[in-house]
Protein backbone atom coordinates (compact mmCIF):
# COMPACT_ATOMS: atom_id res chain seq x y z
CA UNK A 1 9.48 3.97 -5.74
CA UNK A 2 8.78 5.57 -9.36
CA UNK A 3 4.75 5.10 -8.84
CA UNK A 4 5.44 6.66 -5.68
CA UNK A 5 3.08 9.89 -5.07
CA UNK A 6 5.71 12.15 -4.00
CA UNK A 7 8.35 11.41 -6.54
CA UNK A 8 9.95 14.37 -8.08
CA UNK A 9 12.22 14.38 -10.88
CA UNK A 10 15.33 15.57 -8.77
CA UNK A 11 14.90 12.84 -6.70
CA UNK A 12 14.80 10.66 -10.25
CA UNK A 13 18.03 12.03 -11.61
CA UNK A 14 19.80 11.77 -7.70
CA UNK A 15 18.38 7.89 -7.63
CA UNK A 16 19.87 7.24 -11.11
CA UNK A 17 23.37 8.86 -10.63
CA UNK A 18 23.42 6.74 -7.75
CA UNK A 19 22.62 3.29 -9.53
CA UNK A 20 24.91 4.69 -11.91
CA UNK A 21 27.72 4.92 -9.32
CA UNK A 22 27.08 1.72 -7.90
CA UNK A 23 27.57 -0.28 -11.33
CA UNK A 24 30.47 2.01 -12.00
CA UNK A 25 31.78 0.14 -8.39
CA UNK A 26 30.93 -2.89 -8.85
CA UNK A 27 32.89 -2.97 -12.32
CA UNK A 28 35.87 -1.93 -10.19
CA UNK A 29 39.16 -4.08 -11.14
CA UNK A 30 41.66 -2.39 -9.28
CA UNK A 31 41.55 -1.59 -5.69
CA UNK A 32 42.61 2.02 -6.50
CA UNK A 33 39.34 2.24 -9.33
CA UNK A 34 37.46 0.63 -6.15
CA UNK A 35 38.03 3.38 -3.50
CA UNK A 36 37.59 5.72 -5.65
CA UNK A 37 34.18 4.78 -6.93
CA UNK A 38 33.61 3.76 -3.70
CA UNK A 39 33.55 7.67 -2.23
CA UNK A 40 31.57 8.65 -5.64
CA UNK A 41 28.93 5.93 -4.27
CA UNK A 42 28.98 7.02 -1.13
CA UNK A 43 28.67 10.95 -2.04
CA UNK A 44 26.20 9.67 -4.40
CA UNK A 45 24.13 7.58 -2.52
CA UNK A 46 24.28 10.57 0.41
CA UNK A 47 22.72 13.11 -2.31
CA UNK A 48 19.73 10.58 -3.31
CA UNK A 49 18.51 10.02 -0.06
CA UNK A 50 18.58 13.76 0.95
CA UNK A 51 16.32 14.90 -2.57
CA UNK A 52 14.40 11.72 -1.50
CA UNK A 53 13.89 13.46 1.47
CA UNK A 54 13.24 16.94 0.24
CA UNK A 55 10.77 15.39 -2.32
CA UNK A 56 8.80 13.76 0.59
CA UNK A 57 8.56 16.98 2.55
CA UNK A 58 7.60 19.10 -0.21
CA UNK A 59 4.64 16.29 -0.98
CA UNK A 60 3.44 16.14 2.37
CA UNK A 61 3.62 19.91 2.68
CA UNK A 62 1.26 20.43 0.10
CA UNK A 63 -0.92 17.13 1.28
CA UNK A 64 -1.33 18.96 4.85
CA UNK A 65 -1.87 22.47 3.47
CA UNK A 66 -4.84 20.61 1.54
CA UNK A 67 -5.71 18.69 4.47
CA UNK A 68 -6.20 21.80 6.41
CA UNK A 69 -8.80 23.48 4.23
CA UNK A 70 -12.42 22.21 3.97
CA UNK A 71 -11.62 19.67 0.89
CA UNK A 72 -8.90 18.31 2.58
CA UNK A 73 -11.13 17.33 5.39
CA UNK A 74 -13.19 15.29 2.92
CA UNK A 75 -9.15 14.15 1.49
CA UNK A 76 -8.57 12.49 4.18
CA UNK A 77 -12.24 10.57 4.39
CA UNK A 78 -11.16 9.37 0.19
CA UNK A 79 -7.45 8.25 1.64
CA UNK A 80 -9.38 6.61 4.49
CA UNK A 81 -12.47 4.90 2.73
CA UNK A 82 -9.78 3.91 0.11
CA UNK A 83 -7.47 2.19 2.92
CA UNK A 84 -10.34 0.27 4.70
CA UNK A 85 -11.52 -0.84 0.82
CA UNK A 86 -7.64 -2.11 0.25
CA UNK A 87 -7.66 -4.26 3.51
CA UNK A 88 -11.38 -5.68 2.79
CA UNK A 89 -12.01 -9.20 2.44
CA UNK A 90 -13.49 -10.29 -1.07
CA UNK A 91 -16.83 -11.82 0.51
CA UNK A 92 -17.81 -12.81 -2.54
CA UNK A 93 -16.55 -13.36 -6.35
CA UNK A 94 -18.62 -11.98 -8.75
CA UNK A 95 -17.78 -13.43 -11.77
CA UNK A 96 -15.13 -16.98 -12.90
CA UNK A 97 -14.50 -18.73 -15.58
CA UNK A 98 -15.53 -22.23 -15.90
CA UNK A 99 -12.87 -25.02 -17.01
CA UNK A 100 -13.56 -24.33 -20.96
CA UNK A 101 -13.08 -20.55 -20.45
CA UNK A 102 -16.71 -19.69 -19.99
CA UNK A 103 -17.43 -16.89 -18.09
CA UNK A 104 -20.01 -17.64 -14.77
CA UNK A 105 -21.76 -15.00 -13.66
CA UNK A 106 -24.39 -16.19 -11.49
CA UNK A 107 -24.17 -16.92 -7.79
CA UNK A 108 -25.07 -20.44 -7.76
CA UNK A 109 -22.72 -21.41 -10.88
CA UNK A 110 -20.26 -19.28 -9.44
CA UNK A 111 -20.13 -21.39 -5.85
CA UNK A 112 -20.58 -24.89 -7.99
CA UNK A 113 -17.46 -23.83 -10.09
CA UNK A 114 -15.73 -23.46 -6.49
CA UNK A 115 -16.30 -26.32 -5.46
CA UNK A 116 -15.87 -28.51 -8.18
CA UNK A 117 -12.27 -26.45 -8.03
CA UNK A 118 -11.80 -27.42 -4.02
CA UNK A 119 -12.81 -31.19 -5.13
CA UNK A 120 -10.24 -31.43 -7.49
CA UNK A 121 -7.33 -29.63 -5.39
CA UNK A 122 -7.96 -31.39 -2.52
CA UNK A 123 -8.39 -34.86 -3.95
CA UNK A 124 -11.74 -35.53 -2.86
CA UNK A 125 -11.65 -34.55 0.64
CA UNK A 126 -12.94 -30.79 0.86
CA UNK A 127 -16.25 -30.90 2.91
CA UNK A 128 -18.36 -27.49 1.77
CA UNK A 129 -20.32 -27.39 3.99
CA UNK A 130 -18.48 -27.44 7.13
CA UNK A 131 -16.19 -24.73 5.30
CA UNK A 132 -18.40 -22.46 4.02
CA UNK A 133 -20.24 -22.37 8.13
CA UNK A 134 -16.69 -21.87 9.41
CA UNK A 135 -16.01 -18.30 6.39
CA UNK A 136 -19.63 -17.10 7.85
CA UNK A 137 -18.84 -17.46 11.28
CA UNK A 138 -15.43 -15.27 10.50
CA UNK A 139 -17.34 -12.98 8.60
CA UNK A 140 -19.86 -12.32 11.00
CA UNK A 141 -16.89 -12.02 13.89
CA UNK A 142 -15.41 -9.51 11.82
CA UNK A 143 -18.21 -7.45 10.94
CA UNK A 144 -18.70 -7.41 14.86
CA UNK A 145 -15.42 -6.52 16.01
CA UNK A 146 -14.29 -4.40 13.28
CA UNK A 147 -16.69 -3.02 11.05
CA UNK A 148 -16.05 0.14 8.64
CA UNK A 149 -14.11 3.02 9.79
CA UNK A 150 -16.28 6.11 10.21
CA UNK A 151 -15.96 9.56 9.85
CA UNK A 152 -16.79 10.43 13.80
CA UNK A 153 -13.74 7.56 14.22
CA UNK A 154 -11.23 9.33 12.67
CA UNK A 155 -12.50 13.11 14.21
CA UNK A 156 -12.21 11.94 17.17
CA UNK A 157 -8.49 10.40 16.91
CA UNK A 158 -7.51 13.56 14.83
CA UNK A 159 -9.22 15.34 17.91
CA UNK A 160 -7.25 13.42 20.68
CA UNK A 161 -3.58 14.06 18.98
CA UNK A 162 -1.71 17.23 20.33
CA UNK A 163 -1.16 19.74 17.65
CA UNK A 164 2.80 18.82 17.61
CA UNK A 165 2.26 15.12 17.98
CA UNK A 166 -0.07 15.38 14.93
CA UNK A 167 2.75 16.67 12.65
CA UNK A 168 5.80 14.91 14.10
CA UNK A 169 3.14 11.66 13.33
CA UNK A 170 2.66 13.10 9.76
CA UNK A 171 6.52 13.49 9.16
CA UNK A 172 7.51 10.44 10.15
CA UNK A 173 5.29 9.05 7.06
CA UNK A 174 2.72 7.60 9.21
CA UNK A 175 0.01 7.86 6.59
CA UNK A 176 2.25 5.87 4.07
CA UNK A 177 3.06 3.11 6.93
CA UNK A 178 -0.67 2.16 7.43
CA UNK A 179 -1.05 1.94 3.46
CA UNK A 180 -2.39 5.26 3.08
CA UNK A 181 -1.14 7.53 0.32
CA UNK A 182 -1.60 10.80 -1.30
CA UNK A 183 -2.80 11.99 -4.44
């Protein structure tokens, strides 16, 4: 969570007093020295999650405050350009390094080096051909049924939401759930 985007450092210090706390209990010899660190845990562990919490609201605030105004509007095209780039296929390798560590840089030494690579990890019994027909018939299936996300996409499903379902959606962390994250 410390790469996290909306990580503050009271949420830091809460997270560490309650790692803290949980070594302390699971040092415990005595049953006694156990309950007692147990509660401290437990308090602890109670305050961490709450400045979690109060660090994620205060982030999102300000996200939807920028979102609002006319640069957030193009905010939210980065954060979804950047999402659709994250779950996008490699179609191609640009560059590889041949067996002695050379790099290969054009297209037709790149594919070679591929399948000399398939040859050797499959003993023998790779077949090209009939592969690389079966990755251009995905391709093209993909490009058909999915395609990039564009802008008139997402204005319209901003458009459809309710006012109140929009921000009950946003506080729930939505963004974050379909890989999407702030600044």
């Amino acid at each position: 969570m410390e790469g996290a985007w909306w990580w503050s450092e009271e949420a830091k210090e809460k997270v560490k007093a309650k790692q803290e706390k949980y070594k302390a209990l699971m040092g415990s010899r005595t049953d006694e020295e156990k309950e007692a660190n147990k509660v401290q845990y437990r308090m602890a562990k109670r305050e961490a999650k709450k400045a979690v919490v109060v660090a994620k609201t205060k982030a999102y605030e300000r996200l939807y405050q920028r979102i609002k105004s006319k640069e957030g509007e193009k905010e939210i095209f980065k954060l979804t350009r950047a999402q659709e780039r994250r779950t996008r296929d490699l179609s191609g390798v640009r560059c590889i390094k041949d067996e002695d560590g050379k790099v290969l840089i054009e297209d037709t030494q790149v594919q070679e080096r591929w399948q000399s690579y398939f040859y050797k990890v499959f003993g023998g019994r790779f077949d090209v051909s009939q592969h690389m027909e079966q990755v251009a018939r995905e391709e093209q299936h993909s490009r058909r049924t999915h395609g990039p996300i564009t802008r008139e996409e997402v204005k319209e499903a901003l458009r459809k939401m309710k006012a109140g379902s929009r921000s009950r959606w946003y506080s729930r962390g939505n963004l974050e759930d379909f890989g999407w994250r702030g600044p």
